[in-house]
N, C-alpha and C. Protein backbone atom coordinates (compact mmCIF):
# COMPACT_ATOMS: atom_id res chain seq x y z
N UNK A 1 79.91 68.35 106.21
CA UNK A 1 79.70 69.70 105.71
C UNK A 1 80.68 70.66 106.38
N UNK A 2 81.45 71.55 105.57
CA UNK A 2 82.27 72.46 105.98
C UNK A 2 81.85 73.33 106.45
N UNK A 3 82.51 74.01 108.17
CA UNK A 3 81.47 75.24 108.60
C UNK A 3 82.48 76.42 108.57
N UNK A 4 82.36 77.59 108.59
CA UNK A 4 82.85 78.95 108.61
C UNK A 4 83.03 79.16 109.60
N UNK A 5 83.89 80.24 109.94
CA UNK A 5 84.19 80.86 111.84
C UNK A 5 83.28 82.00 111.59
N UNK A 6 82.25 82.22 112.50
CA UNK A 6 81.60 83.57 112.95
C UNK A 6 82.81 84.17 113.56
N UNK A 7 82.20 85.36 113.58
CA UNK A 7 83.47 86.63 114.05
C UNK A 7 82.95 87.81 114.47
N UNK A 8 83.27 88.71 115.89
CA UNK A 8 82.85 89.61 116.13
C UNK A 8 83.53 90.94 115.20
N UNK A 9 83.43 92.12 115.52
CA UNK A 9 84.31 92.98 114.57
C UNK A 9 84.96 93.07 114.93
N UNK A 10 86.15 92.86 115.94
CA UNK A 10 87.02 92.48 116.19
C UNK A 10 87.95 91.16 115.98
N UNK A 11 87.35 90.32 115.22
CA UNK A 11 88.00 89.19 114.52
C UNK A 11 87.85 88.09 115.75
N UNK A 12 87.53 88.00 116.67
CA UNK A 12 87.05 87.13 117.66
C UNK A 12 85.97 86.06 116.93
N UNK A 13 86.76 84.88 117.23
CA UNK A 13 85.78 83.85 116.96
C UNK A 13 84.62 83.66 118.07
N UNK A 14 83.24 83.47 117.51
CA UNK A 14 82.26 83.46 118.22
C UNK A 14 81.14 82.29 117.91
N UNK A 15 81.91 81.75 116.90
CA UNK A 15 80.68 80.26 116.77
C UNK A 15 81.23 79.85 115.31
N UNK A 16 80.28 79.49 114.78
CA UNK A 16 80.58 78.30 113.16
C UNK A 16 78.95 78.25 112.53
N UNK A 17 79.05 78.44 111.15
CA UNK A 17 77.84 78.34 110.66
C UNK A 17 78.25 78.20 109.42
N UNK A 18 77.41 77.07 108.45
CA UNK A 18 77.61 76.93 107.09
C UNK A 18 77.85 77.83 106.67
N UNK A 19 78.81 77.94 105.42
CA UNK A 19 78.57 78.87 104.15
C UNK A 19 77.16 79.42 103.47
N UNK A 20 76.07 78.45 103.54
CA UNK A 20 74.90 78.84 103.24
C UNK A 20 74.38 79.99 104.41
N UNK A 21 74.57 79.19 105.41
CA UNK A 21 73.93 80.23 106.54
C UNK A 21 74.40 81.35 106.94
N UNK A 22 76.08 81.63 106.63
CA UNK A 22 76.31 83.03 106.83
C UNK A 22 76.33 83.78 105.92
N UNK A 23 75.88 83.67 104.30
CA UNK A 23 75.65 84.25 102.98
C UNK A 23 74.24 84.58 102.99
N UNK A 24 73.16 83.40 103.68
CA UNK A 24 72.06 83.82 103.42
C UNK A 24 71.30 84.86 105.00
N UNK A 25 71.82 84.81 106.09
CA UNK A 25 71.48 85.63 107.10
C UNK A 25 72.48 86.36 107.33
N UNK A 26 73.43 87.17 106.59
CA UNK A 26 74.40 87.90 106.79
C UNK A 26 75.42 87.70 108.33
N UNK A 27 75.64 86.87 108.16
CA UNK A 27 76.75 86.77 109.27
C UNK A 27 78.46 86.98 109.60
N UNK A 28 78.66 87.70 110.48
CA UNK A 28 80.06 87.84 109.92
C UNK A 28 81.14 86.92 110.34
N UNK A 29 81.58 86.69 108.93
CA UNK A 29 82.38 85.42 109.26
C UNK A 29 84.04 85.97 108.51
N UNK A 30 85.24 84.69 108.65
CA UNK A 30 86.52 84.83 108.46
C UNK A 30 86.52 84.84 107.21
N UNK A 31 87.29 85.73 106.17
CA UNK A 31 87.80 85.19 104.87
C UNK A 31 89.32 85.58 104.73
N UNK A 32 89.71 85.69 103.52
CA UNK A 32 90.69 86.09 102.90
C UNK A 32 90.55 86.26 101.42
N UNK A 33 91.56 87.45 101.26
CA UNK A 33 91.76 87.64 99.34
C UNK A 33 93.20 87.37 99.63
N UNK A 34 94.05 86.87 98.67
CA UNK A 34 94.83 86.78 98.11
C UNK A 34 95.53 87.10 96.59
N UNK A 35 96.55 88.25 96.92
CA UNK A 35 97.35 88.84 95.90
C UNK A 35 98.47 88.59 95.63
N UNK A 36 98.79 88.34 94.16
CA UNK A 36 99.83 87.51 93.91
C UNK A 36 100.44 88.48 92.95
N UNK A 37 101.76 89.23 92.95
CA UNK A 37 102.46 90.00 91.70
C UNK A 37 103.77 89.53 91.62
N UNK A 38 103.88 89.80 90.69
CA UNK A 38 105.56 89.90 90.13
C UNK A 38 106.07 91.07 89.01
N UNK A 39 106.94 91.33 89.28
CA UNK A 39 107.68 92.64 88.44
C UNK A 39 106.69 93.88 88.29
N UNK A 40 105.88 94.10 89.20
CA UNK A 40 105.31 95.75 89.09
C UNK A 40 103.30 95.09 88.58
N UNK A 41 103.33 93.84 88.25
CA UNK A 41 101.86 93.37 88.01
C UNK A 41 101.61 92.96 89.03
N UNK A 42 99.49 92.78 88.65
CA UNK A 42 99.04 92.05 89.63
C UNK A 42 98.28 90.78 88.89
N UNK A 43 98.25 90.24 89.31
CA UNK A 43 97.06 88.85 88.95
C UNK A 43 95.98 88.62 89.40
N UNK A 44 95.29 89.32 88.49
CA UNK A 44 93.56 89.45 88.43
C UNK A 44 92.58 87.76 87.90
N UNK A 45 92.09 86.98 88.41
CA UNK A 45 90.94 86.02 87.96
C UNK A 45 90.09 87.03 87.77
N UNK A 46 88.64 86.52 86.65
CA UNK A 46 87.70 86.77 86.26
C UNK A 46 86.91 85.14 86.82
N UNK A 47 86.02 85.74 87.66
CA UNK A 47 85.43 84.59 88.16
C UNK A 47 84.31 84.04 87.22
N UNK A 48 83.92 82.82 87.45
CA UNK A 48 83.50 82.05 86.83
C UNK A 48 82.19 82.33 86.61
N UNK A 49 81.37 82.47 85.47
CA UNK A 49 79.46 82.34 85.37
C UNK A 49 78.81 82.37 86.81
N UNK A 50 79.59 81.04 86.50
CA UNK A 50 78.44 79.91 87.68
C UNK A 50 78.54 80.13 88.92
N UNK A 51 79.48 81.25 89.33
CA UNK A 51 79.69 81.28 90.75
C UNK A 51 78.40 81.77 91.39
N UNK A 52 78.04 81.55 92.62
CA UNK A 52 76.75 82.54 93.52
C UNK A 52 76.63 83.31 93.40
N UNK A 53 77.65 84.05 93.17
CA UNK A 53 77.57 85.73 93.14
C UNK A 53 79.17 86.17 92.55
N UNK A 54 78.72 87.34 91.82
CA UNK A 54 79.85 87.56 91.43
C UNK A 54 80.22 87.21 90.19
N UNK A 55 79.87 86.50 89.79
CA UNK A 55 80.59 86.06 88.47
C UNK A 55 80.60 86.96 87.28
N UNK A 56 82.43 86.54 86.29
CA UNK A 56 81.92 87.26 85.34
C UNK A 56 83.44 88.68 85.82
N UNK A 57 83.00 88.99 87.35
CA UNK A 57 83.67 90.04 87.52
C UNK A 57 85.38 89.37 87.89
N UNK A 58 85.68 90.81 87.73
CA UNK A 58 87.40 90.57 87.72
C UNK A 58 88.11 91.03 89.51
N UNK A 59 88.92 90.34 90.33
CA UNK A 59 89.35 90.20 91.04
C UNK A 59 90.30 89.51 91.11
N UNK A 60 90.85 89.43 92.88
CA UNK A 60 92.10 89.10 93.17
C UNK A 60 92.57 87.82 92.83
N UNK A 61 94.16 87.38 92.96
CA UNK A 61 93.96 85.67 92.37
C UNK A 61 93.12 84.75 92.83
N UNK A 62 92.71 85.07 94.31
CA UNK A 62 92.13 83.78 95.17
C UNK A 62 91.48 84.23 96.39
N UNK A 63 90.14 83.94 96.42
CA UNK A 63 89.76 84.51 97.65
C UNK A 63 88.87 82.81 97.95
N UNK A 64 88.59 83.12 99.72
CA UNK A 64 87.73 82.07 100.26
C UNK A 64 87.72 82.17 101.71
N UNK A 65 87.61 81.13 102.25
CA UNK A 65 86.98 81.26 103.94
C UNK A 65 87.45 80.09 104.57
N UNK A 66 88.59 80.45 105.94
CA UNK A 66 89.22 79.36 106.35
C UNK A 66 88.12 78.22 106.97
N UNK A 67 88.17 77.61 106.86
CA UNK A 67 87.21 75.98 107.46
C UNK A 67 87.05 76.61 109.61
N UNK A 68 86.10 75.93 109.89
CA UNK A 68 86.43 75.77 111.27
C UNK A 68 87.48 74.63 111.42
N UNK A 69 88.23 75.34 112.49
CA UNK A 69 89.29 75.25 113.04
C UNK A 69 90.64 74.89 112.00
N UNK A 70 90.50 75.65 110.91
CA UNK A 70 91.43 75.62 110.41
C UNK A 70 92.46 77.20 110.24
N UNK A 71 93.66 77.83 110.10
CA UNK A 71 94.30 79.10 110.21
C UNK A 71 94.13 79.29 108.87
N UNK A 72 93.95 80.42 108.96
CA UNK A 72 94.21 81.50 108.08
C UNK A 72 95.11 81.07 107.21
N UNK A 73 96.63 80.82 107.05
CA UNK A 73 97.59 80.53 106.68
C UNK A 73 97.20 79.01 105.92
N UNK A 74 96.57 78.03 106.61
CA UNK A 74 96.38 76.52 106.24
C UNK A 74 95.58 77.00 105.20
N UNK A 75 94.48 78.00 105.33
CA UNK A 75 93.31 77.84 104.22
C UNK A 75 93.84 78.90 102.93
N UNK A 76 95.40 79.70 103.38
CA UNK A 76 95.50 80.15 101.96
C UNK A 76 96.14 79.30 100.88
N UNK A 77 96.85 78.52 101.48
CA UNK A 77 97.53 77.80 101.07
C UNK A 77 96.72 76.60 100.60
N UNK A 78 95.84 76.09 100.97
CA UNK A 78 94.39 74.89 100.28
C UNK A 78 93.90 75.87 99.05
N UNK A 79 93.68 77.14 99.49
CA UNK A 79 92.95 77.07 98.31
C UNK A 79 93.79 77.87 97.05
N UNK A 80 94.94 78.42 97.44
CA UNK A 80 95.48 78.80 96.30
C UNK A 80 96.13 77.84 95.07
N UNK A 81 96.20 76.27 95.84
CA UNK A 81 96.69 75.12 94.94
C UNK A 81 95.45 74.64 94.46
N UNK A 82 94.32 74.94 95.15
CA UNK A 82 93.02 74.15 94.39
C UNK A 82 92.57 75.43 93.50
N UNK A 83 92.57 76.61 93.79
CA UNK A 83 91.86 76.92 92.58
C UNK A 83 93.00 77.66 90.99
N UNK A 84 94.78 77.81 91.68
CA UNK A 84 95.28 77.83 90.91
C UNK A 84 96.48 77.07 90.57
N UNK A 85 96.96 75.84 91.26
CA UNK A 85 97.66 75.09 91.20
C UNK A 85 98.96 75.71 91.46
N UNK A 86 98.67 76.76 92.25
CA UNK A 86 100.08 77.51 93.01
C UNK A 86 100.63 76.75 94.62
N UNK A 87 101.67 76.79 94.88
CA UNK A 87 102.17 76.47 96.33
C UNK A 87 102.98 77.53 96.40
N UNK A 88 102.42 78.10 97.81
CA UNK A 88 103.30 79.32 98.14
C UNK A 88 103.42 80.10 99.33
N UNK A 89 104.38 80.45 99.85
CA UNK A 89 104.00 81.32 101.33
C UNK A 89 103.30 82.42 101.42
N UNK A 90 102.58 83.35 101.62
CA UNK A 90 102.04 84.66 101.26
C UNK A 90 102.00 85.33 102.89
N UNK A 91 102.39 86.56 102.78
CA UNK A 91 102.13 87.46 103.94
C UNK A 91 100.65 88.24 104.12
N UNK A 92 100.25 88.48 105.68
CA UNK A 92 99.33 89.11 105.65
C UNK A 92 99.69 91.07 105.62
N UNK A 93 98.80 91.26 104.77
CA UNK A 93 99.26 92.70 104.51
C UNK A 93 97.75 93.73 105.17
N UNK A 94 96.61 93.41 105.72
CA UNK A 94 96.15 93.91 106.28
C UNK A 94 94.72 92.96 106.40
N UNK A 95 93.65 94.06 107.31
CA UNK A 95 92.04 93.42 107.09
C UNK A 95 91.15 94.44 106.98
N UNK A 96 89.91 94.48 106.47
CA UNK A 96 88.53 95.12 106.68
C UNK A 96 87.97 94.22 106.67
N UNK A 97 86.62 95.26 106.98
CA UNK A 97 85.14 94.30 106.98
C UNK A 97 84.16 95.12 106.29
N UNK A 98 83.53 94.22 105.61
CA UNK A 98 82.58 94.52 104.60
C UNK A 98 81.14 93.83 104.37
N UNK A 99 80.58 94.77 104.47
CA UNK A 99 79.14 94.06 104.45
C UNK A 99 78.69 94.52 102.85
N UNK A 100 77.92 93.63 102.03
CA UNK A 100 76.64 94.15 100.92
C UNK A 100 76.23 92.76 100.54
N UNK A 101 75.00 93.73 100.34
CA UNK A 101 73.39 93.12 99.97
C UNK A 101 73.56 92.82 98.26
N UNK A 102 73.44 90.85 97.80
CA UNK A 102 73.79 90.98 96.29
C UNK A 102 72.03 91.08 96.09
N UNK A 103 71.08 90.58 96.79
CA UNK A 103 70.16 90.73 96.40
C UNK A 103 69.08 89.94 97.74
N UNK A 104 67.96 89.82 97.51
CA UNK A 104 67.39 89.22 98.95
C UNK A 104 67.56 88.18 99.52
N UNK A 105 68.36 86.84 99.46
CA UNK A 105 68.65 85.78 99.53
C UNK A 105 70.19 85.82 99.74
N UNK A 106 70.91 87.05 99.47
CA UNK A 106 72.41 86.66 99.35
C UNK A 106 73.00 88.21 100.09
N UNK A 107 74.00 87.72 101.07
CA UNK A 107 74.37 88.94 102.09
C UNK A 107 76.09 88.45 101.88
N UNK A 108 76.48 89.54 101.68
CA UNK A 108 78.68 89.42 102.12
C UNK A 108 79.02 90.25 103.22
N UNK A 109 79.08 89.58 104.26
CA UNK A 109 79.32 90.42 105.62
C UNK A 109 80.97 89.40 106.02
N UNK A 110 82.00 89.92 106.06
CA UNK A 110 82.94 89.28 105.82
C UNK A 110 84.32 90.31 106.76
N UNK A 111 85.10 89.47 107.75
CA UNK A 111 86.43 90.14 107.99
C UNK A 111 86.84 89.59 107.50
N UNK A 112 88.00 90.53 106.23
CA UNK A 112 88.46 89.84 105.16
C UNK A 112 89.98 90.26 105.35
N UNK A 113 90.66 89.06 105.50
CA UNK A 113 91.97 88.99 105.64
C UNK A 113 93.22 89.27 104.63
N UNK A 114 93.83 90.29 104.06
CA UNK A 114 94.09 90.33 102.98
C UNK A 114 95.96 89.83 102.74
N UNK A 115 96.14 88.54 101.57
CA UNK A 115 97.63 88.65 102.05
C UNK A 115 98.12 88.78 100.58
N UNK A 116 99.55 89.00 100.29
CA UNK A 116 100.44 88.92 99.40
C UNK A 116 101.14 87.98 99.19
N UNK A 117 101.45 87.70 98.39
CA UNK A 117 102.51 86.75 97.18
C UNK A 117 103.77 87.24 96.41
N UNK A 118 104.47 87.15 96.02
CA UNK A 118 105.19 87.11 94.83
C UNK A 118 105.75 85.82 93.84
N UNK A 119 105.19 85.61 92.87
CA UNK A 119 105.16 84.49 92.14
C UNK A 119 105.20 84.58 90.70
N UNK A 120 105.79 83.43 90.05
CA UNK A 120 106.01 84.25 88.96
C UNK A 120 106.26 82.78 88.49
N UNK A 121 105.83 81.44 88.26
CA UNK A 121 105.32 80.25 88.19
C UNK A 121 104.48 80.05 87.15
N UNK A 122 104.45 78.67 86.96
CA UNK A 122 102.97 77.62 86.35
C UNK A 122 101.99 78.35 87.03
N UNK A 123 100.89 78.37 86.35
CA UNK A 123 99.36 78.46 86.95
C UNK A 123 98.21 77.72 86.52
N UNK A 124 98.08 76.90 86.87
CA UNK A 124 96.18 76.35 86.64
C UNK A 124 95.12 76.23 87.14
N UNK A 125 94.28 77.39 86.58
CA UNK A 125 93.20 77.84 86.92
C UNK A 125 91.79 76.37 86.98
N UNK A 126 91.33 76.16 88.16
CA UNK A 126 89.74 75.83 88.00
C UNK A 126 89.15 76.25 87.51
N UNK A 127 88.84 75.53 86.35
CA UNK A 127 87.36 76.78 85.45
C UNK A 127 86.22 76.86 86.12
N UNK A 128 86.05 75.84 86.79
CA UNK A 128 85.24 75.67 87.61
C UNK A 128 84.93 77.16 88.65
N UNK A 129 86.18 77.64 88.78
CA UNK A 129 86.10 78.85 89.48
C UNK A 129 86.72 79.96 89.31
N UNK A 130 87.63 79.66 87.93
CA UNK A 130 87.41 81.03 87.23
C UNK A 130 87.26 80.84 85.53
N UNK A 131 87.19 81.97 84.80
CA UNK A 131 86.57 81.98 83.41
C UNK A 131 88.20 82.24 82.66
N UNK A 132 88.73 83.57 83.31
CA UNK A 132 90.22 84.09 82.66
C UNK A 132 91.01 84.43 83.55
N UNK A 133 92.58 85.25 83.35
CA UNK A 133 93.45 85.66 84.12
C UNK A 133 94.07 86.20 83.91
N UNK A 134 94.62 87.35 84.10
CA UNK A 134 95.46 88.16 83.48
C UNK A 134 96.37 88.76 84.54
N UNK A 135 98.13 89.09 83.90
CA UNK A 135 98.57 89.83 84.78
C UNK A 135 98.44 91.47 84.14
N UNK A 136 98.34 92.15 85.55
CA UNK A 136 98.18 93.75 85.18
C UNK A 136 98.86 94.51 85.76
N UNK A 137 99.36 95.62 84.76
CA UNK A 137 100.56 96.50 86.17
C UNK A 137 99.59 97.77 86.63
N UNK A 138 100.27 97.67 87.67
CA UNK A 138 99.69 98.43 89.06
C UNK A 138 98.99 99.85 88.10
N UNK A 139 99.44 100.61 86.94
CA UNK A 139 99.14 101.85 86.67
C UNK A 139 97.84 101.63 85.93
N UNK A 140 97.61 100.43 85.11
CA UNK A 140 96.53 100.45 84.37
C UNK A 140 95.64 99.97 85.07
N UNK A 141 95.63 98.64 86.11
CA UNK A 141 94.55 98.28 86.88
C UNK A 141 94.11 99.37 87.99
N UNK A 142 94.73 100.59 88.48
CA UNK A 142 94.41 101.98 89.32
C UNK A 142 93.47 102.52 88.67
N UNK A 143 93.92 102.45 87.44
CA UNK A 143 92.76 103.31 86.42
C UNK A 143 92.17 103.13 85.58
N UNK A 144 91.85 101.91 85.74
CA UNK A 144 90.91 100.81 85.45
C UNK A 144 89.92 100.61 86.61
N UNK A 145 90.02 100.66 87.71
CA UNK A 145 89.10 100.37 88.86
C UNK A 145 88.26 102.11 89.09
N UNK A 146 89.13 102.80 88.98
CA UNK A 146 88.50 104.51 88.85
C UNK A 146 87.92 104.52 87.77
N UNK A 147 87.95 104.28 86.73
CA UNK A 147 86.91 104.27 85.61
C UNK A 147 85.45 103.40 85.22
N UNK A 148 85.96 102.13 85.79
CA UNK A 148 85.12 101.05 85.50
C UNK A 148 84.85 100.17 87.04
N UNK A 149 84.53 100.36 88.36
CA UNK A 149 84.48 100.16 89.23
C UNK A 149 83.67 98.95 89.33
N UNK A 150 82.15 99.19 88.08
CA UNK A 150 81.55 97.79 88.04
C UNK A 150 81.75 96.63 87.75
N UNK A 151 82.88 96.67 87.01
CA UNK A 151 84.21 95.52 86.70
C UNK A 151 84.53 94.53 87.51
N UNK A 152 84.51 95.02 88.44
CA UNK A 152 85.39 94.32 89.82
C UNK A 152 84.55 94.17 90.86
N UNK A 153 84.70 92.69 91.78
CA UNK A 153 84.29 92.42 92.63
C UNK A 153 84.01 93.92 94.20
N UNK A 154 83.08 93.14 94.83
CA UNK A 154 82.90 94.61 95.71
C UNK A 154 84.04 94.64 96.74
N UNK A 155 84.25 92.95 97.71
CA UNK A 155 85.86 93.51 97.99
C UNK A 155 87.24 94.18 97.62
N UNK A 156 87.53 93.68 96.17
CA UNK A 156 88.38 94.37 95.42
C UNK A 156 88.71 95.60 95.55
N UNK A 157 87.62 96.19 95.53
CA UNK A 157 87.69 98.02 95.20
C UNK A 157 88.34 98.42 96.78
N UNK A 158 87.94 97.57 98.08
CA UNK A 158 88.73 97.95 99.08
C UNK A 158 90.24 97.35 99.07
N UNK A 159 90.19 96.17 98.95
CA UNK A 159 91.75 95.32 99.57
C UNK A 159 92.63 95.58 98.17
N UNK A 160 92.76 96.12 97.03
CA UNK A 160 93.28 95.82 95.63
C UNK A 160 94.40 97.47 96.29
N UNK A 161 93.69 98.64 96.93
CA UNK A 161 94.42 99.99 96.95
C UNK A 161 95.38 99.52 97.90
N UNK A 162 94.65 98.49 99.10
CA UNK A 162 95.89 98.57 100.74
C UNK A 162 96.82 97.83 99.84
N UNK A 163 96.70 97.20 99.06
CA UNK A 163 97.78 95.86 98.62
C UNK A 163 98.94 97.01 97.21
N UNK A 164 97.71 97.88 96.78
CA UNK A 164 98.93 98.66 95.80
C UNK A 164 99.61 99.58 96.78
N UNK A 165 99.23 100.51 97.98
CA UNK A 165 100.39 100.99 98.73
C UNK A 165 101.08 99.97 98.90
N UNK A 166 100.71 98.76 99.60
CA UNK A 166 101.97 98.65 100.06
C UNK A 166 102.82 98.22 99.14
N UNK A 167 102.66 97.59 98.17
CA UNK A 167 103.90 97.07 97.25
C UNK A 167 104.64 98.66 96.72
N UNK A 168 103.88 99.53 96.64
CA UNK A 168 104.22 100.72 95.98
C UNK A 168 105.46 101.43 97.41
N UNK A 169 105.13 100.71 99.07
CA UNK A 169 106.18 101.19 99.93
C UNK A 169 107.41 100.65 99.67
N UNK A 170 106.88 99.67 99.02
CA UNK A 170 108.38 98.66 98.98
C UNK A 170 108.42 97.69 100.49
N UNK A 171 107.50 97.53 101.32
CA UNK A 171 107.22 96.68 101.92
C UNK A 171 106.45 95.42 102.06
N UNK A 172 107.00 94.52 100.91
CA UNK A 172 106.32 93.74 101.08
C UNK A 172 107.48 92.33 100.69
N UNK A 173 107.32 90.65 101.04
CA UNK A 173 108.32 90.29 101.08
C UNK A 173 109.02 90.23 99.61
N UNK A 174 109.66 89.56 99.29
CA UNK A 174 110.19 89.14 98.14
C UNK A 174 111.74 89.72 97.48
């Protein structure tokens, strides 16, 4: 069974606990989103039904939670080929932490690692873990998330703005 890194708010590892156990007793553990654009878009998944939570809604290409004792970097790279059949380097472009309640059984308390891409490739999606995909440019998905906020995953609405400055500084690789 795969375990998660607990984490103080300071990103300090402090132990390991299933995925079940830090979703269902709110624990804060390691993740990452991953953003992938090319030419002024972004690449939004619509996650899948069936997911735990969430599903249905529209977010970043790839999000998940590095393994114990695995980096940050190892686990973006696992899961951006498993859930979109991408291989790719991506930079880290910042973090928060975020806690919410989906309902009494299910907690997202998460330091969430956020990195960038530029890609512009094949893609194949897991349906398994997502439904659709679309690329979107930066002006309509801004005002798309200000209008329709329930749309989108609850990390999104934080890591989707740090990731449009910065591409909008012109700092980012590619």
């Amino acid at each position: 069974m795969d375990h998660l890194i607990c984490v103080d708010i300071l990103d300090r590892e402090i132990g390991k606990a299933t995925k079940e156990e830090c979703h269902q007793k709110g624990l804060l553990h390691r993740a990452f989103s991953v953003f992938l654009y090319h030419e002024g878009k972004l690449l939004l998944q619509r996650r899948a039904l069936e997911k735990y939570h969430s599903g249905g809604l529209w977010t970043n290409a790839c999000c998940s939670h590095p393994r114990y004792q695995e980096s940050l970097e190892e686990a973006v790279k696992r899961r951006l080929y498993q859930e979109l059949g991408v291989v790719l380097n991506c930079e880290e472009a910042g973090s928060f932490i975020y806690y919410h309640k989906f309902h009494n059984e299910m907690f997202e308390y998460e330091y969430d690692h956020v990195f960038i891409g530029q890609y512009d490739g094949e893609i194949s999606p897991d349906p398994e873990e997502i439904m659709d995909l679309k690329w979107m440019e930066i002006a309509d998905l801004s005002e798309s998330m200000l209008q329709n906020p329930e749309q989108y995953t609850v990390w999104f609405l934080t890591a989707a703005p740090m990731v449009i400055k910065k591409l909008m500084s012109g700092k980012v690789p590619g």
